[in-house]
PDB file of N, CA and C in Angstrom:
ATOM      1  N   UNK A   1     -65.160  24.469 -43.207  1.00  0.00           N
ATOM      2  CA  UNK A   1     -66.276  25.285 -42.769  1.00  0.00           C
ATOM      3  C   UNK A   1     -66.804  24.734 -41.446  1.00  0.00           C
ATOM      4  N   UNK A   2     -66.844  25.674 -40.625  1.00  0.00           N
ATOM      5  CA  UNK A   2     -67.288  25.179 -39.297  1.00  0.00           C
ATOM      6  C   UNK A   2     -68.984  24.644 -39.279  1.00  0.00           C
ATOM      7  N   UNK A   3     -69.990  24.861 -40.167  1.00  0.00           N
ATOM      8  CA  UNK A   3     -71.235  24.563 -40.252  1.00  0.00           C
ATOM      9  C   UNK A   3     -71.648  23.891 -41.219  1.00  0.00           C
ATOM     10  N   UNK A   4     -71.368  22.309 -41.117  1.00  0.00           N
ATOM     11  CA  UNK A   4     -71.617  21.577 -42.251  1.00  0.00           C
ATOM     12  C   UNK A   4     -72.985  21.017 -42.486  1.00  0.00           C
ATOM     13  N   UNK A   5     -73.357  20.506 -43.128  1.00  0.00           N
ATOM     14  CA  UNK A   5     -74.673  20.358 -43.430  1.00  0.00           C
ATOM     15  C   UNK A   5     -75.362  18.746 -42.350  1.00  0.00           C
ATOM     16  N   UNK A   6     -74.127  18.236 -41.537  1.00  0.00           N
ATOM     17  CA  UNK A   6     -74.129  17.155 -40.928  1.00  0.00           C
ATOM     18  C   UNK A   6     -74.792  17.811 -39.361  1.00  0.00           C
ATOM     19  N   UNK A   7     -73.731  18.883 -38.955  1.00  0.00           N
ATOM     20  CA  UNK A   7     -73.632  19.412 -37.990  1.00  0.00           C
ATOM     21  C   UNK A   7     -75.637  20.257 -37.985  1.00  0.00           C
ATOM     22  N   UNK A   8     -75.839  20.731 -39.083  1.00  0.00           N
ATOM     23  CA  UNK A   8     -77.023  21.558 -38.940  1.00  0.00           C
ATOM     24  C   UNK A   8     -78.095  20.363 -38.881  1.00  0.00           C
ATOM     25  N   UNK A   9     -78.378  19.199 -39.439  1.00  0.00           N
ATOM     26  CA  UNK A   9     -78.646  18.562 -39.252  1.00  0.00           C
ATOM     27  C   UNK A   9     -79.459  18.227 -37.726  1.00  0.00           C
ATOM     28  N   UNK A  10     -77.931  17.484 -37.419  1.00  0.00           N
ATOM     29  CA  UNK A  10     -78.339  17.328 -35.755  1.00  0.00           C
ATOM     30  C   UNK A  10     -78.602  18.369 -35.088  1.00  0.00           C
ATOM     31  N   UNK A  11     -78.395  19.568 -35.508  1.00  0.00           N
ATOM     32  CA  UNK A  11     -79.387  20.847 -34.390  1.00  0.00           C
ATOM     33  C   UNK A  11     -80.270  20.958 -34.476  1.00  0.00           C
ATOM     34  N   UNK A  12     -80.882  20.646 -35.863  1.00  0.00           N
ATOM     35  CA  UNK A  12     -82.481  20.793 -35.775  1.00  0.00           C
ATOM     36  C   UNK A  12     -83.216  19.218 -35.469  1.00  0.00           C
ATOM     37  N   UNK A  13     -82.517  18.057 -35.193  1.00  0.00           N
ATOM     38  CA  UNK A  13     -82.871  16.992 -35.054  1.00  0.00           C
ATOM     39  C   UNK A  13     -83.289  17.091 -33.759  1.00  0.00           C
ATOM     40  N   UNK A  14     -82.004  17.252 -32.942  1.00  0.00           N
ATOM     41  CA  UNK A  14     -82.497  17.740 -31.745  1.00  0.00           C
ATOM     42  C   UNK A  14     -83.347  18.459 -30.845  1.00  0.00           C
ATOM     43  N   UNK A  15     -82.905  19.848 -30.817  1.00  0.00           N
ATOM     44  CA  UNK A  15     -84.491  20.729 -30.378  1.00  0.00           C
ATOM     45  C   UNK A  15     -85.625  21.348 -31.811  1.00  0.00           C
ATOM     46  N   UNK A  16     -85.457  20.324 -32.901  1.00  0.00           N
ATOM     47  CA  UNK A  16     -86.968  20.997 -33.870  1.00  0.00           C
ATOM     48  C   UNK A  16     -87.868  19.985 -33.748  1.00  0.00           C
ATOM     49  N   UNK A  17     -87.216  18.943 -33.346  1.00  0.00           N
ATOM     50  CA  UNK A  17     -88.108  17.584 -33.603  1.00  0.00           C
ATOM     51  C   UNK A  17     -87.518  16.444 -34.966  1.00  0.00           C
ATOM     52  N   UNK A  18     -87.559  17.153 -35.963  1.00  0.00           N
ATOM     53  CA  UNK A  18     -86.699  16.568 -37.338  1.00  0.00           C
ATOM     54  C   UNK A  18     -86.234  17.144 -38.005  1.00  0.00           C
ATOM     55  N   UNK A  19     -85.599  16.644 -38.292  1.00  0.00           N
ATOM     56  CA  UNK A  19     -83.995  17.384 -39.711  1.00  0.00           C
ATOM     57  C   UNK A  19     -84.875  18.301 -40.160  1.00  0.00           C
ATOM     58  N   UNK A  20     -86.022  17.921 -40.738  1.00  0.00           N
ATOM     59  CA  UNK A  20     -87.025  18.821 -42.326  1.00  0.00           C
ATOM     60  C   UNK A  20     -87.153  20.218 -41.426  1.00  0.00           C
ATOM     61  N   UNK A  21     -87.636  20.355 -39.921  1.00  0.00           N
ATOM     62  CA  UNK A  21     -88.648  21.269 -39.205  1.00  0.00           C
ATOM     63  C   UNK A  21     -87.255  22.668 -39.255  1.00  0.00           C
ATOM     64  N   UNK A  22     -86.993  22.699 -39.798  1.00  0.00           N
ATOM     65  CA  UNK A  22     -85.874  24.074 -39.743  1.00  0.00           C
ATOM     66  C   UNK A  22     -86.403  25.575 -39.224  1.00  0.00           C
ATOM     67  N   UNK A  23     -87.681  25.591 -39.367  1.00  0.00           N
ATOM     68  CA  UNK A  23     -88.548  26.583 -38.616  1.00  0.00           C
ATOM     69  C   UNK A  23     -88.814  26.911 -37.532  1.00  0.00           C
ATOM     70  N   UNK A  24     -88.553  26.162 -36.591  1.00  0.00           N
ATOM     71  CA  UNK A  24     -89.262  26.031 -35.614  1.00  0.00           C
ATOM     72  C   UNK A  24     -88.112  26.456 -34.489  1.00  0.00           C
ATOM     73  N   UNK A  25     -89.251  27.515 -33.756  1.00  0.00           N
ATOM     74  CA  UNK A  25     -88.171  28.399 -33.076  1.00  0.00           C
ATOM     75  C   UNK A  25     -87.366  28.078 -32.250  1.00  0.00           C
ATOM     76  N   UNK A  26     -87.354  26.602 -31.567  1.00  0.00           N
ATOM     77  CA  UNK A  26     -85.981  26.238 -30.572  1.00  0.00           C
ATOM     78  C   UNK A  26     -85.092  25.948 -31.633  1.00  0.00           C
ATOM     79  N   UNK A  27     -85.502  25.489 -32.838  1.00  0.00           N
ATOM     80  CA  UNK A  27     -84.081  25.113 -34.006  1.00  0.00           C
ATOM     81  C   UNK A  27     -83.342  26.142 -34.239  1.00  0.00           C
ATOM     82  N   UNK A  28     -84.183  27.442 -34.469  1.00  0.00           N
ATOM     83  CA  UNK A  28     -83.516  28.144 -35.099  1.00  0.00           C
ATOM     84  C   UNK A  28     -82.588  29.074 -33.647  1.00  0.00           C
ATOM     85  N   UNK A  29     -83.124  29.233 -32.691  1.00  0.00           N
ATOM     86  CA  UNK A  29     -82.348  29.486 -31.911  1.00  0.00           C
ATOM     87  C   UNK A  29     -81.358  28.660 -31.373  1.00  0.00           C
ATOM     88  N   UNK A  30     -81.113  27.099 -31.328  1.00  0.00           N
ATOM     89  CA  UNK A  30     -80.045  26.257 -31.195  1.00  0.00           C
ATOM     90  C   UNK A  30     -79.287  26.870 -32.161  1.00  0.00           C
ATOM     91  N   UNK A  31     -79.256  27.194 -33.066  1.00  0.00           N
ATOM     92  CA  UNK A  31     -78.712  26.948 -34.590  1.00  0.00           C
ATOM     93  C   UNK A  31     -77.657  28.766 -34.346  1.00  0.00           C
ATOM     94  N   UNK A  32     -78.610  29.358 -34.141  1.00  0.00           N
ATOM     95  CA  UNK A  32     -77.816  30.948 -33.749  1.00  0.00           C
ATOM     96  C   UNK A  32     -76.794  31.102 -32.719  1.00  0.00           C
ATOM     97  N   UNK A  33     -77.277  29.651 -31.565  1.00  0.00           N
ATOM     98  CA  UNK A  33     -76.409  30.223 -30.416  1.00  0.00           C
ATOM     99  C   UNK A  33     -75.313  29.300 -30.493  1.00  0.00           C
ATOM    100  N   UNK A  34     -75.184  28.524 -31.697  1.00  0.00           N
ATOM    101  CA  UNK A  34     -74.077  27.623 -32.088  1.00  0.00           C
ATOM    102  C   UNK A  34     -73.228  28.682 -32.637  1.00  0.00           C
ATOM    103  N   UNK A  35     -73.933  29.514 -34.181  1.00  0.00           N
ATOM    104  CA  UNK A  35     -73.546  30.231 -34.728  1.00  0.00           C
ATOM    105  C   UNK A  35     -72.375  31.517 -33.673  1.00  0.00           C
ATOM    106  N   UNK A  36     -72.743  31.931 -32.669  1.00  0.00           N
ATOM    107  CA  UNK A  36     -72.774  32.863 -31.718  1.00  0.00           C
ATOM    108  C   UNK A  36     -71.226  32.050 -31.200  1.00  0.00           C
ATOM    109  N   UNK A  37     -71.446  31.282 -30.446  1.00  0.00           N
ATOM    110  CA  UNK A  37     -70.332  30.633 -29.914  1.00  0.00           C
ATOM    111  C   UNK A  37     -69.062  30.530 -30.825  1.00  0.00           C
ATOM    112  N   UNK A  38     -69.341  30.255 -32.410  1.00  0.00           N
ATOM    113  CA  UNK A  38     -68.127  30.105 -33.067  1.00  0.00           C
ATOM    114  C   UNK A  38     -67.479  31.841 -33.326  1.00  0.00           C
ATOM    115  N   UNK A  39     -68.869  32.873 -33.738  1.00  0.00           N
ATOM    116  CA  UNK A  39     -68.283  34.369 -33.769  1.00  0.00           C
ATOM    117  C   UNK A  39     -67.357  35.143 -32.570  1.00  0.00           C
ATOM    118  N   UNK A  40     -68.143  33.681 -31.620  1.00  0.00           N
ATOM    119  CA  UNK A  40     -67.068  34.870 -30.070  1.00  0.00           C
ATOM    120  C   UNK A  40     -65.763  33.983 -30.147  1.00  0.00           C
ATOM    121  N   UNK A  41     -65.764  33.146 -30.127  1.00  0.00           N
ATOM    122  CA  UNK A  41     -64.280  32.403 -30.363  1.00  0.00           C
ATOM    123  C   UNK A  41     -63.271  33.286 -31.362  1.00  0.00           C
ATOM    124  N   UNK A  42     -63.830  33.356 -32.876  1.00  0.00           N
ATOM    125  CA  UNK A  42     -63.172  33.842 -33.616  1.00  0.00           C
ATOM    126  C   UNK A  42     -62.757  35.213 -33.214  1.00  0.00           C
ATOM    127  N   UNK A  43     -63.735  36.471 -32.395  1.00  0.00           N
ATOM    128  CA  UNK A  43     -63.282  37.637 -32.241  1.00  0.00           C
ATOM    129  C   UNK A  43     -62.580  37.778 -30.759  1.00  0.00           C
ATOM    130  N   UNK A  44     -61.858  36.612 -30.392  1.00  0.00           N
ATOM    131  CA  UNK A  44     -61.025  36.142 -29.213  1.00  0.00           C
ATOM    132  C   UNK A  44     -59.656  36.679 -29.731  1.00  0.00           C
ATOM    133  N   UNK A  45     -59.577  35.840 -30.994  1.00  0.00           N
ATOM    134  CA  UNK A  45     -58.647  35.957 -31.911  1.00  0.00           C
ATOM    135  C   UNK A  45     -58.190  37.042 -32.656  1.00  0.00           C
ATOM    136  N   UNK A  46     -59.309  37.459 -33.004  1.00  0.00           N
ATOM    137  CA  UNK A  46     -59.188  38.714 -34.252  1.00  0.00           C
ATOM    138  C   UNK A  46     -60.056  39.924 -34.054  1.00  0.00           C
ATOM    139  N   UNK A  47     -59.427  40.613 -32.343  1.00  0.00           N
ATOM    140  CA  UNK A  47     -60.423  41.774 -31.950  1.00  0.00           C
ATOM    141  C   UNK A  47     -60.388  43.019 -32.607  1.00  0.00           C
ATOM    142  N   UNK A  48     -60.057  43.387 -33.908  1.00  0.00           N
ATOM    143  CA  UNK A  48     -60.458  44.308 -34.438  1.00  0.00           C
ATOM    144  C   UNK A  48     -61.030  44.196 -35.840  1.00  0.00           C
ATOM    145  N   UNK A  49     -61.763  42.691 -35.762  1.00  0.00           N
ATOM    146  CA  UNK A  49     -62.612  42.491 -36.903  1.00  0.00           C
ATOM    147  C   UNK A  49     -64.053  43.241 -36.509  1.00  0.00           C
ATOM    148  N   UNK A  50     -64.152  44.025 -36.918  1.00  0.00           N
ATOM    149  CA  UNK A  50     -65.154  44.827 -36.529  1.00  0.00           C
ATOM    150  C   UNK A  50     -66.660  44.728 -37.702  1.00  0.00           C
ATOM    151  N   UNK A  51     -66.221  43.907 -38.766  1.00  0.00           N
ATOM    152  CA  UNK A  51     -67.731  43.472 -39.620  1.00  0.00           C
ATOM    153  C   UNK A  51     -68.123  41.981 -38.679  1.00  0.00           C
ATOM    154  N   UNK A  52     -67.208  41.133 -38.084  1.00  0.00           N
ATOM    155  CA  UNK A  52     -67.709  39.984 -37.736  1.00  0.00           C
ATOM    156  C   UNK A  52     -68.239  40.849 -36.152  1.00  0.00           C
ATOM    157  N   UNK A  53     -67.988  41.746 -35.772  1.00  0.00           N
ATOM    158  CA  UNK A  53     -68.489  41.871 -33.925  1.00  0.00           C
ATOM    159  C   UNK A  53     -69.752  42.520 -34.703  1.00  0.00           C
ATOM    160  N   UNK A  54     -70.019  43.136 -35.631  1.00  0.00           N
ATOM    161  CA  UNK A  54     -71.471  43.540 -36.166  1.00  0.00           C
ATOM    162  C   UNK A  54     -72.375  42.516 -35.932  1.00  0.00           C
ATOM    163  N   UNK A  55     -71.323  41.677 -37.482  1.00  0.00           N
ATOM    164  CA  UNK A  55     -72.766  40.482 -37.518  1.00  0.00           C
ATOM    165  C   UNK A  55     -73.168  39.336 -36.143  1.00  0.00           C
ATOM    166  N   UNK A  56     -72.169  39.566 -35.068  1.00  0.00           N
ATOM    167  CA  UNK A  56     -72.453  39.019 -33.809  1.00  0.00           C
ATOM    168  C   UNK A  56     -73.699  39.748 -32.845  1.00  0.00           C
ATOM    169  N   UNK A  57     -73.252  40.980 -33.013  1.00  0.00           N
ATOM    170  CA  UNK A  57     -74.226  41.973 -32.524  1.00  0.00           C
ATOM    171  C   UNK A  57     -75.436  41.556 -33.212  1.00  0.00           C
ATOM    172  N   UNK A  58     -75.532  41.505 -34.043  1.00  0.00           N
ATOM    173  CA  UNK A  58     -77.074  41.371 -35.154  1.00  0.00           C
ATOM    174  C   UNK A  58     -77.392  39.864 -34.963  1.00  0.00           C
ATOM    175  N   UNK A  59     -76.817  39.167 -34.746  1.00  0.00           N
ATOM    176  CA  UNK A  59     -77.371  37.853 -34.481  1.00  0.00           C
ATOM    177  C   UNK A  59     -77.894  37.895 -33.180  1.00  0.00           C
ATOM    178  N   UNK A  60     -77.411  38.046 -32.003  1.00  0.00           N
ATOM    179  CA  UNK A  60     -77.886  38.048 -30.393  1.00  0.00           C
ATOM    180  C   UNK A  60     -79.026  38.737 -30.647  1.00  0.00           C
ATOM    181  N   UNK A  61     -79.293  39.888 -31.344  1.00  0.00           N
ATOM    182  CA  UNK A  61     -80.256  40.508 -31.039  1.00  0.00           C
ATOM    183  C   UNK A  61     -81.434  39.799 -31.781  1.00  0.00           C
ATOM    184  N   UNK A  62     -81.233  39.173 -33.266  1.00  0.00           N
ATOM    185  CA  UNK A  62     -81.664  37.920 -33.418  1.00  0.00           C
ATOM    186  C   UNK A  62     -82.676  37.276 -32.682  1.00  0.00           C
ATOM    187  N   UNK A  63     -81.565  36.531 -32.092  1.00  0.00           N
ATOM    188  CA  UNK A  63     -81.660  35.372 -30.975  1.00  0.00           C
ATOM    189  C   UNK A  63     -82.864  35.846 -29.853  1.00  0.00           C
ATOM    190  N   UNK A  64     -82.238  37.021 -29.586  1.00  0.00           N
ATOM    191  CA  UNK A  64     -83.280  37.576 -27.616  1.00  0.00           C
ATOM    192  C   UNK A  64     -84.420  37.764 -28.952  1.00  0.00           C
ATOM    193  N   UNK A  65     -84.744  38.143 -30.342  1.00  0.00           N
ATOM    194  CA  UNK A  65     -86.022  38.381 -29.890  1.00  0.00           C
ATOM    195  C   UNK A  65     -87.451  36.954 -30.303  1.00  0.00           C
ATOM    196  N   UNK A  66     -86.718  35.904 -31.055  1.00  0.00           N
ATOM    197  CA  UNK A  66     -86.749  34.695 -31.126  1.00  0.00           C
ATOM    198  C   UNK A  66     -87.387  34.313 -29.591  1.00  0.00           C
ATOM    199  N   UNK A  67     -86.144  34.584 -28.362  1.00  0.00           N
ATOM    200  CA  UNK A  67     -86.543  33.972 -27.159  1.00  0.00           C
ATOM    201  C   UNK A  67     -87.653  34.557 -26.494  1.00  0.00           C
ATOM    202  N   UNK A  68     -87.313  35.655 -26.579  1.00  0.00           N
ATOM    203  CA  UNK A  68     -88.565  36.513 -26.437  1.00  0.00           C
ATOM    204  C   UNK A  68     -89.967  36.084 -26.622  1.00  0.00           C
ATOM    205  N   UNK A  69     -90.245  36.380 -28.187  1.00  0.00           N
ATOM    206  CA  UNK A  69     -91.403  35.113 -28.644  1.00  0.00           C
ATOM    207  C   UNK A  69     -92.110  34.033 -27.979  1.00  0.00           C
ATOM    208  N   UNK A  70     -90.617  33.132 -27.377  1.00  0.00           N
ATOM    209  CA  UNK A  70     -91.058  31.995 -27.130  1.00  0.00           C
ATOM    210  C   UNK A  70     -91.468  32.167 -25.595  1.00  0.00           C
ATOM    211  N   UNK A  71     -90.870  32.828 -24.919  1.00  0.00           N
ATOM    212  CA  UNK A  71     -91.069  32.956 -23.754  1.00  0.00           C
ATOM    213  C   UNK A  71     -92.498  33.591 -23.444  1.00  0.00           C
ATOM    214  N   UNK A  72     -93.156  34.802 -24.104  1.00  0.00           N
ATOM    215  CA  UNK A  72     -94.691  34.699 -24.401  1.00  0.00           C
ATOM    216  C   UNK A  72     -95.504  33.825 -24.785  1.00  0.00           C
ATOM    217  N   UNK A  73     -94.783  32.981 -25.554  1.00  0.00           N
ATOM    218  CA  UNK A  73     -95.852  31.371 -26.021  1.00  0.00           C
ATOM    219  C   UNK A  73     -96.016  30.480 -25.391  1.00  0.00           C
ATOM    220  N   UNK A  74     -94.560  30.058 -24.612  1.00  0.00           N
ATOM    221  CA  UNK A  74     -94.312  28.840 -24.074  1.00  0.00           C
ATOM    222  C   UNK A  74     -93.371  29.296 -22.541  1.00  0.00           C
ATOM    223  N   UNK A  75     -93.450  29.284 -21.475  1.00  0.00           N
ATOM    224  CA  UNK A  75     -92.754  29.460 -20.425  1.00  0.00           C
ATOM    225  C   UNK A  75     -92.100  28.365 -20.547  1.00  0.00           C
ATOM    226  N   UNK A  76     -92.234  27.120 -20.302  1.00  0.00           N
ATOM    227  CA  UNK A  76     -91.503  26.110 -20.278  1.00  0.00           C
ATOM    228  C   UNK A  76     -90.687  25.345 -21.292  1.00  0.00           C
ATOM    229  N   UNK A  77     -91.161  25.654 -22.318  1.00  0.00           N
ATOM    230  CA  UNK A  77     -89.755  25.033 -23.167  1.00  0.00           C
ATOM    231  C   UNK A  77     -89.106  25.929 -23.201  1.00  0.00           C
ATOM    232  N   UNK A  78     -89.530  27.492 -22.789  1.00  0.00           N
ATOM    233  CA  UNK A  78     -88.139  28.392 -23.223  1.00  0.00           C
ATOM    234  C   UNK A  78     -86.851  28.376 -21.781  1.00  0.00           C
ATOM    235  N   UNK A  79     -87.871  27.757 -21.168  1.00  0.00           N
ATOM    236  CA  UNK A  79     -86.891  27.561 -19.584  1.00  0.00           C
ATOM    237  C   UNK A  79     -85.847  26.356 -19.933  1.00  0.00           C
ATOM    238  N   UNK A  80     -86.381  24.750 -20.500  1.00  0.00           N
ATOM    239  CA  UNK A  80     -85.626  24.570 -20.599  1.00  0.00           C
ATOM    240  C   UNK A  80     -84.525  24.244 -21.687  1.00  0.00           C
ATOM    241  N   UNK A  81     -85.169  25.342 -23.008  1.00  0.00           N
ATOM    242  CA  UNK A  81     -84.089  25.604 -23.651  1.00  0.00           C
ATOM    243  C   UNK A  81     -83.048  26.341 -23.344  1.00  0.00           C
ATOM    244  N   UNK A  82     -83.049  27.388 -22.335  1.00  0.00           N
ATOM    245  CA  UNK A  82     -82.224  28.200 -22.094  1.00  0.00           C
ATOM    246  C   UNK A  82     -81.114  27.317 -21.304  1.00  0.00           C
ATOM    247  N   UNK A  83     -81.649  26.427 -20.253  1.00  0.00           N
ATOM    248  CA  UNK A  83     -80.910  25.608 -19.565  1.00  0.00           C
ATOM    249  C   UNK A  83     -80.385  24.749 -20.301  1.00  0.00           C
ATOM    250  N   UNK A  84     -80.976  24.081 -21.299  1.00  0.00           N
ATOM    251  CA  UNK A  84     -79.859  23.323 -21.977  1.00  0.00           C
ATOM    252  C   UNK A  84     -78.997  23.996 -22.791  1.00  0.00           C
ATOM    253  N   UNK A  85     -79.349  24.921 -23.434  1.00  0.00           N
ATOM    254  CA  UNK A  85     -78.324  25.704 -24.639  1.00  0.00           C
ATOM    255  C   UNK A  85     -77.191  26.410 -23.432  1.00  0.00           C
ATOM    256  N   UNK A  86     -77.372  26.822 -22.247  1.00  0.00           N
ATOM    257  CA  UNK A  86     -76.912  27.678 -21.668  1.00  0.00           C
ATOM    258  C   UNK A  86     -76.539  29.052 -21.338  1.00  0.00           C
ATOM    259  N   UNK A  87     -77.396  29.789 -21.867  1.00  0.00           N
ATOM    260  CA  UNK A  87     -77.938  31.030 -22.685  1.00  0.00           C
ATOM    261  C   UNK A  87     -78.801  31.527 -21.087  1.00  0.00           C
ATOM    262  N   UNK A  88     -77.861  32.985 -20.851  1.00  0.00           N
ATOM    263  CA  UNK A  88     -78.216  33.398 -19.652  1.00  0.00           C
ATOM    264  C   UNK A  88     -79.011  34.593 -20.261  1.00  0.00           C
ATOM    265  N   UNK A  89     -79.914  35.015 -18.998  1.00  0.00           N
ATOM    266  CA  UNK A  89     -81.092  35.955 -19.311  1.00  0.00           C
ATOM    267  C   UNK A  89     -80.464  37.540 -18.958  1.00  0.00           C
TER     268      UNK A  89
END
């Protein structure tokens, strides 16, 4: 399984603050645009899986409105979350 409980871990260690904070909206958007990266890889592979380009579709949209959010709350961490995740506008 590409998302082990090690791996989720350190995403929310990283931009939530601690393992526990799983809420917190840079985690959960690290955590989607990880998710995101492994769905586009896979439909590299397998372009007429058409339930996984859904649930890709439904996640991004997800994601923008997560950033969205944050970008009304916070200008600056959403600046440089975007720059570190690499997540263009």
């Amino acid at each position: 399984m590409y998302l082990t409980k090690e791996v989720k871990a350190e995403i929310f260690k990283k931009h939530g603050g601690k393992v526990e904070n799983t809420g917190s909206t840079e985690g959960q958007i690290a955590l989607f645009t990880h998710r995101i990266n492994h769905l586009t890889g896979h439909l590299k592979k397998n372009h007429k899986d058409y339930n996984t380009e859904r649930s890709l579709v439904k996640l991004v949209g997800k994601r923008r409105s997560l950033l969205d959010y944050m970008m009304k709350n916070d200008i600056v961490k959403y600046r440089e979350l975007i720059k570190e995740l690499g997540i263009r506008k």
